[in-house]
C-alpha atoms as a PDB file:
ATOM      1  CA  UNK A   1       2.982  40.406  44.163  1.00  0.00           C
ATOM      2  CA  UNK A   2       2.046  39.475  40.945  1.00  0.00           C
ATOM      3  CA  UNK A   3       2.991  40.882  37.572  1.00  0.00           C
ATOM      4  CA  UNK A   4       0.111  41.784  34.859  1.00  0.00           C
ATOM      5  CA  UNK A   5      -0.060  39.281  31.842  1.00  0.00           C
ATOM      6  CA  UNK A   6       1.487  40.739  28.663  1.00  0.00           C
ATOM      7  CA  UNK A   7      -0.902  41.308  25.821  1.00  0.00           C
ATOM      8  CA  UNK A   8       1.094  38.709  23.741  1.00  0.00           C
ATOM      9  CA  UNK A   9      -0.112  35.484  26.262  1.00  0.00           C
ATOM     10  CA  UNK A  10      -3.900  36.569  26.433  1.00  0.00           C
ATOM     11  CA  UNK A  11      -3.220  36.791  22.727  1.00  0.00           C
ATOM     12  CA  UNK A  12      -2.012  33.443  22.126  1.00  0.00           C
ATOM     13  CA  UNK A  13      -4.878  32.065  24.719  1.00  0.00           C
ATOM     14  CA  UNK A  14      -7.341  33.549  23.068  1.00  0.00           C
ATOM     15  CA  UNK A  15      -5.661  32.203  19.402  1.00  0.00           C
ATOM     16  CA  UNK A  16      -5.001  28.975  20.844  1.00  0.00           C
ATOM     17  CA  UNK A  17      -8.604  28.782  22.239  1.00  0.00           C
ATOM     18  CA  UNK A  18     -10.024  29.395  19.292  1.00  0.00           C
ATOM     19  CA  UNK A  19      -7.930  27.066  17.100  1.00  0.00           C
ATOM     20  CA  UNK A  20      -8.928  24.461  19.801  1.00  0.00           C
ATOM     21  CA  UNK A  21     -12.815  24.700  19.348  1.00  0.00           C
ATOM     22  CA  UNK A  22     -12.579  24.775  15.413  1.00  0.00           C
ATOM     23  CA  UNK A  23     -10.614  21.326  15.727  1.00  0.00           C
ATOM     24  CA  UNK A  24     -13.599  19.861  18.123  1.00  0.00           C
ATOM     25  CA  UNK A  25     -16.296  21.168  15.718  1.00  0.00           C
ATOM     26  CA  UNK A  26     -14.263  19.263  12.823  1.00  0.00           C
ATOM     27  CA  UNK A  27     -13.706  16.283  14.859  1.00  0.00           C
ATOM     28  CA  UNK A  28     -17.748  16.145  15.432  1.00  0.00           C
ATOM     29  CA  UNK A  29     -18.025  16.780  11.996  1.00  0.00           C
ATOM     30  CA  UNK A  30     -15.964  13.693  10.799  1.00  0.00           C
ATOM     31  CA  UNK A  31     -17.469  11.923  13.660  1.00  0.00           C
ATOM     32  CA  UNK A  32     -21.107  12.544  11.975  1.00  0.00           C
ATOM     33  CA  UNK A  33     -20.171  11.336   8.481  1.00  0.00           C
ATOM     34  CA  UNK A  34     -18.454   8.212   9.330  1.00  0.00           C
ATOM     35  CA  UNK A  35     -21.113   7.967  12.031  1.00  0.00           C
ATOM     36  CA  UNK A  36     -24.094   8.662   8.804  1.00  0.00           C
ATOM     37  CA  UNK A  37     -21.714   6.420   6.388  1.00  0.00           C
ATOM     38  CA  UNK A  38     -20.972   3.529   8.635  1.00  0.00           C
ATOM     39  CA  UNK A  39     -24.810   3.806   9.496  1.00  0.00           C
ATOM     40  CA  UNK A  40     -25.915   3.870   5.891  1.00  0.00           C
ATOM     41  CA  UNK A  41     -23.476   1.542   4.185  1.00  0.00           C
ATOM     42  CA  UNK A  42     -22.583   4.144   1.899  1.00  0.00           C
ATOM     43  CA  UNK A  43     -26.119   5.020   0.388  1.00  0.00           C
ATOM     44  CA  UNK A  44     -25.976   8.390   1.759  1.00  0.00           C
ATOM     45  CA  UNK A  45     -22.802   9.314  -0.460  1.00  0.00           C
ATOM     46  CA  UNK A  46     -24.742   8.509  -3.450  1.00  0.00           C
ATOM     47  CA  UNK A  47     -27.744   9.816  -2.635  1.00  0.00           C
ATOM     48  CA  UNK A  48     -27.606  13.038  -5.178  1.00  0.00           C
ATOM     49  CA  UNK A  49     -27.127  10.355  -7.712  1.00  0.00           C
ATOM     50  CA  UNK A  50     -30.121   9.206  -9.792  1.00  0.00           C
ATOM     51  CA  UNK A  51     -28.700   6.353 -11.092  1.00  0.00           C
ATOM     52  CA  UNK A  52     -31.243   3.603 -10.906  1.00  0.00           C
ATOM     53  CA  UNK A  53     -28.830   1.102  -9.380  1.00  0.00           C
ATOM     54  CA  UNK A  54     -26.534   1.601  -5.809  1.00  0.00           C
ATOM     55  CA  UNK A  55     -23.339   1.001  -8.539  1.00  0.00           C
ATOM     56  CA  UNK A  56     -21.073   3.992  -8.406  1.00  0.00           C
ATOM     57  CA  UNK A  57     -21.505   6.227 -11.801  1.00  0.00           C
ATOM     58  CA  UNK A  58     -18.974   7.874 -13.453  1.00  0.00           C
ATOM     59  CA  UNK A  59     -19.184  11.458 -13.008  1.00  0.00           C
ATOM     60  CA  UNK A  60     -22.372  13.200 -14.859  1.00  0.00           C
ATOM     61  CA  UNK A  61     -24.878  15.695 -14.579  1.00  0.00           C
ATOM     62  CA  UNK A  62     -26.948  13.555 -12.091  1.00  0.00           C
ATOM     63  CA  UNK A  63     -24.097  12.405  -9.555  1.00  0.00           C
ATOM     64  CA  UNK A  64     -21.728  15.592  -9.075  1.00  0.00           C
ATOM     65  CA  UNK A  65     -18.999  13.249  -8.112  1.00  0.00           C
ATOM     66  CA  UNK A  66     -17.279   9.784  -8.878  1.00  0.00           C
ATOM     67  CA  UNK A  67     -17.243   7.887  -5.805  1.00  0.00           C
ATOM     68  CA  UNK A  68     -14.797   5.015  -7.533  1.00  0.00           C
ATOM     69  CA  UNK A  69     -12.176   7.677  -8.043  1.00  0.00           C
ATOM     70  CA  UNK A  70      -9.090   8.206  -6.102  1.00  0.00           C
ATOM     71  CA  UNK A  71      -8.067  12.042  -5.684  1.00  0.00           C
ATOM     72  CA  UNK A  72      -4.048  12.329  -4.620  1.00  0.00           C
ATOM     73  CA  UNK A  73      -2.624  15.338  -4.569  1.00  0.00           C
ATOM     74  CA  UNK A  74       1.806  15.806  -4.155  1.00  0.00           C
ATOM     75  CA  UNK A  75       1.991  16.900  -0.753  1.00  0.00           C
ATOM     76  CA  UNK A  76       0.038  13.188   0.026  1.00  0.00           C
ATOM     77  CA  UNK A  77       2.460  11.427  -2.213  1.00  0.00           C
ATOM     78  CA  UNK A  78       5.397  13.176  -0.593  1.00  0.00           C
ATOM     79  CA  UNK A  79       6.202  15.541  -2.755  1.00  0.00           C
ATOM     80  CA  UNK A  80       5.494  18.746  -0.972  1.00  0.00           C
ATOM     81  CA  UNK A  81       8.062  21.499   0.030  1.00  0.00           C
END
């Protein structure tokens, strides 16, 4: 005889399920843009930029980023809680 499943396992399956598909659709995701910036040699990151040449810009109304810059943040140095 088998006992029923308690709601707390079909819970977590159902939690752990879902958790599982949102980490495939990110890995696909990163996947794609290495994929698109591997394939592109890095044109398609500066392709909202209107500078004339390929030479990263500094940040300014026609490139919404700065593609030379490094972002770190504390928990990536270490310093989180």
């Amino acid at each position: 005889l088998s006992s029923p499943v308690p709601l707390q396992k079909w819970a977590l399956l159902a939690l752990s399920s879902c958790s599982s598909l949102c980490c495939l659709c990110c890995l696909l995701a990163l996947l794609v843009a290495v994929g698109l910036t591997l394939g592109t040699q890095g044109r398609a990151l500066l392709g909202p930029c209107s500078a004339g040449s390929s030479a990263p810009a500094p940040v300014s109304r026609e490139c919404p980023f700065d593609p030379t810059r490094v972002y770190v943040s504390a928990p990536g140095l270490g310093m989180g809680c």
